[in-house]
Protein backbone atom coordinates (compact mmCIF):
# COMPACT_ATOMS: atom_id res chain seq x y z
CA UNK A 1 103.80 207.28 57.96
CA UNK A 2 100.51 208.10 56.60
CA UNK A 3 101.67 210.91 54.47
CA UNK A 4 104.22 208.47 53.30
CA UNK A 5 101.43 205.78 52.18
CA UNK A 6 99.17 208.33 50.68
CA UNK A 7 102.52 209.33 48.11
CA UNK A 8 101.77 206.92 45.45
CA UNK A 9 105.52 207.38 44.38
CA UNK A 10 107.42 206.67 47.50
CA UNK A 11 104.68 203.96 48.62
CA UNK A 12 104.43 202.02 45.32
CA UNK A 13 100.74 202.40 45.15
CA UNK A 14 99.57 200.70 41.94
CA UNK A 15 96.11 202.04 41.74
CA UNK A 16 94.81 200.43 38.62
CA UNK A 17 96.09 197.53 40.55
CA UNK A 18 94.97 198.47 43.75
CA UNK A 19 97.77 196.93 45.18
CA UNK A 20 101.56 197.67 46.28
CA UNK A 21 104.63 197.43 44.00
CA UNK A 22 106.43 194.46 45.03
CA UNK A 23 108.55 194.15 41.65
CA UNK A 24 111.57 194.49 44.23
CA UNK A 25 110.98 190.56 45.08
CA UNK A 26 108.81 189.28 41.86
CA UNK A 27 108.45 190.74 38.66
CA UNK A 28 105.31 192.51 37.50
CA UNK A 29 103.48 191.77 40.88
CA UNK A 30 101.76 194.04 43.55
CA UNK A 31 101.02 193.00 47.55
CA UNK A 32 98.52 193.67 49.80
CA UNK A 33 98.53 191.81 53.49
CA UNK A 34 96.20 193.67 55.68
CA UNK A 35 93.87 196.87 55.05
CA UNK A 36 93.74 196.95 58.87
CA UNK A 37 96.31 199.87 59.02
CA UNK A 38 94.82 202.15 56.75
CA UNK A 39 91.52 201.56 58.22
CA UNK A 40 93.17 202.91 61.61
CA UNK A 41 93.71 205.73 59.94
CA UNK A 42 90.35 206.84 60.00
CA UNK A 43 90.34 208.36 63.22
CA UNK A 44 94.12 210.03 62.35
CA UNK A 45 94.19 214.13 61.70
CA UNK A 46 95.24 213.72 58.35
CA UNK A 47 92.65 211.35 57.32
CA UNK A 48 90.43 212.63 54.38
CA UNK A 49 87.33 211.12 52.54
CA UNK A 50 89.42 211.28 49.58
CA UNK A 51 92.25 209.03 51.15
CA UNK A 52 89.39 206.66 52.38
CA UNK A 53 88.27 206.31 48.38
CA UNK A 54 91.99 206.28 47.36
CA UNK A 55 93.80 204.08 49.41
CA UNK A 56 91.38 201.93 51.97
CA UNK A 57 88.27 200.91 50.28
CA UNK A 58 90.78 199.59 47.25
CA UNK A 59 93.07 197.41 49.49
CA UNK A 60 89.63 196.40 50.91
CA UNK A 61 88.53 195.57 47.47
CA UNK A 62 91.85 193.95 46.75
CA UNK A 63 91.62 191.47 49.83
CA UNK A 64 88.38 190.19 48.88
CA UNK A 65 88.71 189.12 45.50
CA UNK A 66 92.43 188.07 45.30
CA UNK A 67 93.40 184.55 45.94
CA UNK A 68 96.61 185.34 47.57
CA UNK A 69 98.32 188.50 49.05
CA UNK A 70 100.47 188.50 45.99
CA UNK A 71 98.53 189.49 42.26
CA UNK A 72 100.22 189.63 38.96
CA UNK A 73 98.67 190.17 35.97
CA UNK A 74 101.16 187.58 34.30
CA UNK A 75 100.23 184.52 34.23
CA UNK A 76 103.60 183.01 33.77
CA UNK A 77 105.18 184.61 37.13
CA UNK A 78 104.96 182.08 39.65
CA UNK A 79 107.82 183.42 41.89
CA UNK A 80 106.43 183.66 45.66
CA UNK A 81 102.80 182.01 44.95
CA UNK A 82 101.96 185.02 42.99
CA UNK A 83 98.36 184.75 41.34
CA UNK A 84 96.40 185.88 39.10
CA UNK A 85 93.00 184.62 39.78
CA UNK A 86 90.07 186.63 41.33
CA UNK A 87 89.09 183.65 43.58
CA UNK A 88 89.08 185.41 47.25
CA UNK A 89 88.79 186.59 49.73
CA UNK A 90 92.56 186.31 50.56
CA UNK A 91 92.45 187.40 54.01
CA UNK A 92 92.35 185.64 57.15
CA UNK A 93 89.80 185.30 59.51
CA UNK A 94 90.85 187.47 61.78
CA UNK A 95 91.01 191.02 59.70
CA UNK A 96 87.57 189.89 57.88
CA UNK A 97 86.38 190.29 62.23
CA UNK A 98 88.35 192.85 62.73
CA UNK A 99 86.87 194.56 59.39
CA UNK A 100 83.70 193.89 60.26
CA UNK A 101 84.15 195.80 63.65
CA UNK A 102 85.44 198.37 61.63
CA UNK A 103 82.26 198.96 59.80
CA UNK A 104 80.59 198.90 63.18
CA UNK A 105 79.10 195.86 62.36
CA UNK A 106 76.93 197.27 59.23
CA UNK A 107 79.26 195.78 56.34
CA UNK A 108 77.98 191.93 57.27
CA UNK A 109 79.94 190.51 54.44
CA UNK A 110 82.99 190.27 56.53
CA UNK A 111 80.88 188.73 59.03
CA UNK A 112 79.83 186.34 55.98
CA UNK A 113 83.18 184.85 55.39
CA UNK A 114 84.56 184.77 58.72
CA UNK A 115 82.12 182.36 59.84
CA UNK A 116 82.34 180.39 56.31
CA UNK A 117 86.34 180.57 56.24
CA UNK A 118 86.78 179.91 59.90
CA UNK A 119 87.51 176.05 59.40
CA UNK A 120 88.92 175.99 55.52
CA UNK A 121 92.79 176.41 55.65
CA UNK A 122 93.66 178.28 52.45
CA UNK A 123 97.61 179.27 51.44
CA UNK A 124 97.65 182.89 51.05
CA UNK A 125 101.29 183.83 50.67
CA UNK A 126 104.24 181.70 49.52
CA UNK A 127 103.41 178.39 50.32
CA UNK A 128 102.17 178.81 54.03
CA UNK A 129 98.94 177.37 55.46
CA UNK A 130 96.82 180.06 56.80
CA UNK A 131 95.25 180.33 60.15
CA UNK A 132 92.57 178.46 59.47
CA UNK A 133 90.52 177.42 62.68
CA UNK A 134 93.72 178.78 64.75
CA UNK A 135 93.05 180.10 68.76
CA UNK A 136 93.78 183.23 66.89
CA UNK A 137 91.21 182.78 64.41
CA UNK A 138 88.50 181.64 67.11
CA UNK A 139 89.58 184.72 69.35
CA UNK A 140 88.58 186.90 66.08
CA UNK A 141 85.36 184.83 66.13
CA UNK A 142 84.25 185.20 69.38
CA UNK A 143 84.80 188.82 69.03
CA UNK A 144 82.70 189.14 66.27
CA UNK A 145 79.95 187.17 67.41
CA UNK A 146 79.93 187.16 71.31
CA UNK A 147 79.58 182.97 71.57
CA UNK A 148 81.23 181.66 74.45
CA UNK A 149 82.02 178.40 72.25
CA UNK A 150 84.84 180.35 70.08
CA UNK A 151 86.51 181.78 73.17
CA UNK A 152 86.30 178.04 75.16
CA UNK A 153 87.70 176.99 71.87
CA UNK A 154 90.59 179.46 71.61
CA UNK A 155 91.93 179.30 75.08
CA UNK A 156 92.04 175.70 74.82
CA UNK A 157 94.38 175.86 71.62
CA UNK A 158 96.34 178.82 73.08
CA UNK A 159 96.87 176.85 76.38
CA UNK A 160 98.24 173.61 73.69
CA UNK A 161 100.13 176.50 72.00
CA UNK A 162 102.21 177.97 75.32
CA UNK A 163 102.88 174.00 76.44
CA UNK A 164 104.70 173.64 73.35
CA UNK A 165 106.17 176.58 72.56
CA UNK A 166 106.79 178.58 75.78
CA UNK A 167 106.70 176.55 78.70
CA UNK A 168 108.77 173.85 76.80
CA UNK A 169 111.34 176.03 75.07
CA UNK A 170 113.22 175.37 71.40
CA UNK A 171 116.22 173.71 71.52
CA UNK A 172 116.56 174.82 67.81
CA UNK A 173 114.66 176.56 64.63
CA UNK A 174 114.84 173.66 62.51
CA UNK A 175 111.18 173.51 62.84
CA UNK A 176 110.47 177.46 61.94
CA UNK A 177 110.12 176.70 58.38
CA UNK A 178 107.15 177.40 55.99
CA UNK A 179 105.89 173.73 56.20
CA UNK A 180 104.70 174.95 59.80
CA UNK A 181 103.05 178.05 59.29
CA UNK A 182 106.39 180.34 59.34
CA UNK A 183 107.25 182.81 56.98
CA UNK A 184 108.89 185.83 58.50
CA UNK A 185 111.38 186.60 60.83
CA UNK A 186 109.35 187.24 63.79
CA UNK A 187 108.55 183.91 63.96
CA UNK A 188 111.63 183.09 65.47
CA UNK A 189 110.11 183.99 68.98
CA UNK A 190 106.51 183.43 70.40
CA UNK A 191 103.52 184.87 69.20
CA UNK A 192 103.31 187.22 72.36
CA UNK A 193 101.18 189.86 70.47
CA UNK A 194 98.61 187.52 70.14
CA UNK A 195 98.26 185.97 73.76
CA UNK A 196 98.55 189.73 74.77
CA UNK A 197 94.82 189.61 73.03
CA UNK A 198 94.57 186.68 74.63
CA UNK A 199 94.79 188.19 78.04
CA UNK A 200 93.17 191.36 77.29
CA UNK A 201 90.28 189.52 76.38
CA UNK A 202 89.91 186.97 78.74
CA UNK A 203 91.96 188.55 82.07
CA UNK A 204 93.50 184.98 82.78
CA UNK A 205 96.76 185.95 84.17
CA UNK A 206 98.68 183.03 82.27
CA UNK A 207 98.52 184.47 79.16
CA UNK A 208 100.08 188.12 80.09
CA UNK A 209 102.75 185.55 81.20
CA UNK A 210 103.04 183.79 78.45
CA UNK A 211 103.20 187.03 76.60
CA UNK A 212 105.68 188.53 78.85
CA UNK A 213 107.72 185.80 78.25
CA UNK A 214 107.84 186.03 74.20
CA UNK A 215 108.46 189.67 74.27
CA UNK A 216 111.27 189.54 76.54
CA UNK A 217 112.77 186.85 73.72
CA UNK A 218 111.82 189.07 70.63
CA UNK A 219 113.32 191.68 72.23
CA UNK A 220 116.39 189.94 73.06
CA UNK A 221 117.15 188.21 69.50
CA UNK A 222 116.30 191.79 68.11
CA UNK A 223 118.24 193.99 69.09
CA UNK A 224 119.88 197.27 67.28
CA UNK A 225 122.34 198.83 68.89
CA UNK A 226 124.85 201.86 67.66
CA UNK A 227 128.68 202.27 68.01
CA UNK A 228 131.15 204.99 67.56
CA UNK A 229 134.12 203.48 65.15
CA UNK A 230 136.94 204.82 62.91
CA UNK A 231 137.47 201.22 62.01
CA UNK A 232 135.56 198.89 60.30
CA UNK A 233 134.11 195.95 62.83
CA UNK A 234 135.01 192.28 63.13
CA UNK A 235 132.44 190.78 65.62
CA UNK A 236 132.82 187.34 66.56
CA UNK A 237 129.98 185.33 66.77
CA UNK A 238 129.53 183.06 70.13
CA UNK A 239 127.36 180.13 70.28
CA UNK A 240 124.13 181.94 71.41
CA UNK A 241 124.78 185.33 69.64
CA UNK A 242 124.90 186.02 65.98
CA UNK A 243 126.30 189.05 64.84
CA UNK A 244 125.83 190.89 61.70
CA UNK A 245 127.78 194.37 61.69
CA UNK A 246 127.78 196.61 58.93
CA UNK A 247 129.97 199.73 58.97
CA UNK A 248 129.46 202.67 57.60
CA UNK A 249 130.77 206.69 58.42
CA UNK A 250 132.32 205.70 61.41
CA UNK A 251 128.97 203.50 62.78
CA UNK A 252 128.87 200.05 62.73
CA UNK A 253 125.31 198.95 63.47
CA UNK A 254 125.25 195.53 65.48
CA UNK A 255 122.02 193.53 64.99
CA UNK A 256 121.87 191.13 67.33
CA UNK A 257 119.99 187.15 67.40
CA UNK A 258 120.97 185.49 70.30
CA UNK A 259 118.26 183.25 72.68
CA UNK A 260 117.40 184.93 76.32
């Protein structure tokens, strides 16, 4: 993978840009979310100083002078909130900590706008609210800063979070839409990644439950599974599974959404 993103070709790198080609979805645009995994690559064998200069300290760059994830130099595309205004950072809270840690604490800029973002909910892609003041956002905080008040703070909203979302479950997805804060897939299920944070932070044992649980119901709606056929699928969907089967060579590959 990180051969793959240092190949300007296969990756899309714009580096005039400093950005990813993402004319696949909107024309003349480019696409940064997070520098966070390139920065993790720091500590990877193939790693170089050069790469650093290449690819990391420009999608840094990028994320803190864009005003959304999406740039384009056009200013008549529109398609998917593109932008073309310097006005950032456009990054949420919680990279600018975890960038800061990054930097060992030295590069205090990210440190800067945390604390001055923290409570000013900005739309970064599409037309989704960002995190904002989020427990997620206040974890970051308290991370970066050590004050009891953002952790208090964040377990309180995460506790709000797993009464709504976990320990009462959906009955449907109507309200997974971007007027809520969803924009991908994944949002289908729990946010168990983050109260896994949650927990490893904190050691309160309800929030490895609470994580537990939304894994076990990401890992149930996705599910890819092979089969052996000389004839192409029909799969019938039942009321709690969809099936989408594509067949190809003799495979038909079954993704499964179901609930647990």
């Amino acid at each position: 993978m990180i051969s793959f993103e240092m190949d300007d070709q296969y990756s899309g790198w714009n580096a005039d840009l400093r950005g990813f080609d993402y004319s696949t979805d909107a024309k003349n645009t480019v696409k940064v979310v997070s520098a966070l995994a390139s920065a993790l690559y720091r500590n990877a064998e193939l790693i170089t100083k050069k790469s650093i200069i290449a690819v990391l300290l420009p999608m840094i760059e990028y994320l803190m002078s864009r005003q959304r994830f999406l740039f384009t130099t056009d200013p008549d595309q529109k398609e998917q909130g593109a932008s073309p205004l310097m006005k950032g950072p456009a990054t949420e809270v919680s990279e600018l900590a975890a960038l800061f840690a990054f930097s060992k604490k030295h590069s205090t800029t990210f440190k800067y706008y945390a604390e001055a973002l923290l409570d000013k909910p900005r739309i970064l892609n599409l037309d989704v609210e960002g995190q904002g003041s989020s427990w997620q956002s206040l974890l970051a905080m308290y991370r970066v800063t050590g004050d009891l008040k953002y952790i208090e703070r964040a377990k309180a909203g995460a506790d709000q979070y797993i009464a709504g979302r976990i320990a009462t479950p959906l009955n449907d997805f109507r309200t997974i839409t971007q007027k809520t804060g969803n924009e991908f897939w994944v949002d289908y299920t729990p946010k168990w990644f983050d109260l896994l944070e949650m927990y490893e932070e904190t050691r309160e044992k309800r929030f490895l439950d609470a994580a537990i649980m939304g894994a076990r119901l990401y890992t149930n709606y996705v599910l890819a599974a092979a089969m052996y056929t000389k004839v192409l699928c029909h799969c019938q969907p039942r009321w709690q599974d969809i099936f989408w089967s594509f067949c190809t060579q003799g495979y038909c590959w079954l993704l499964r959404y179901g609930s647990a």
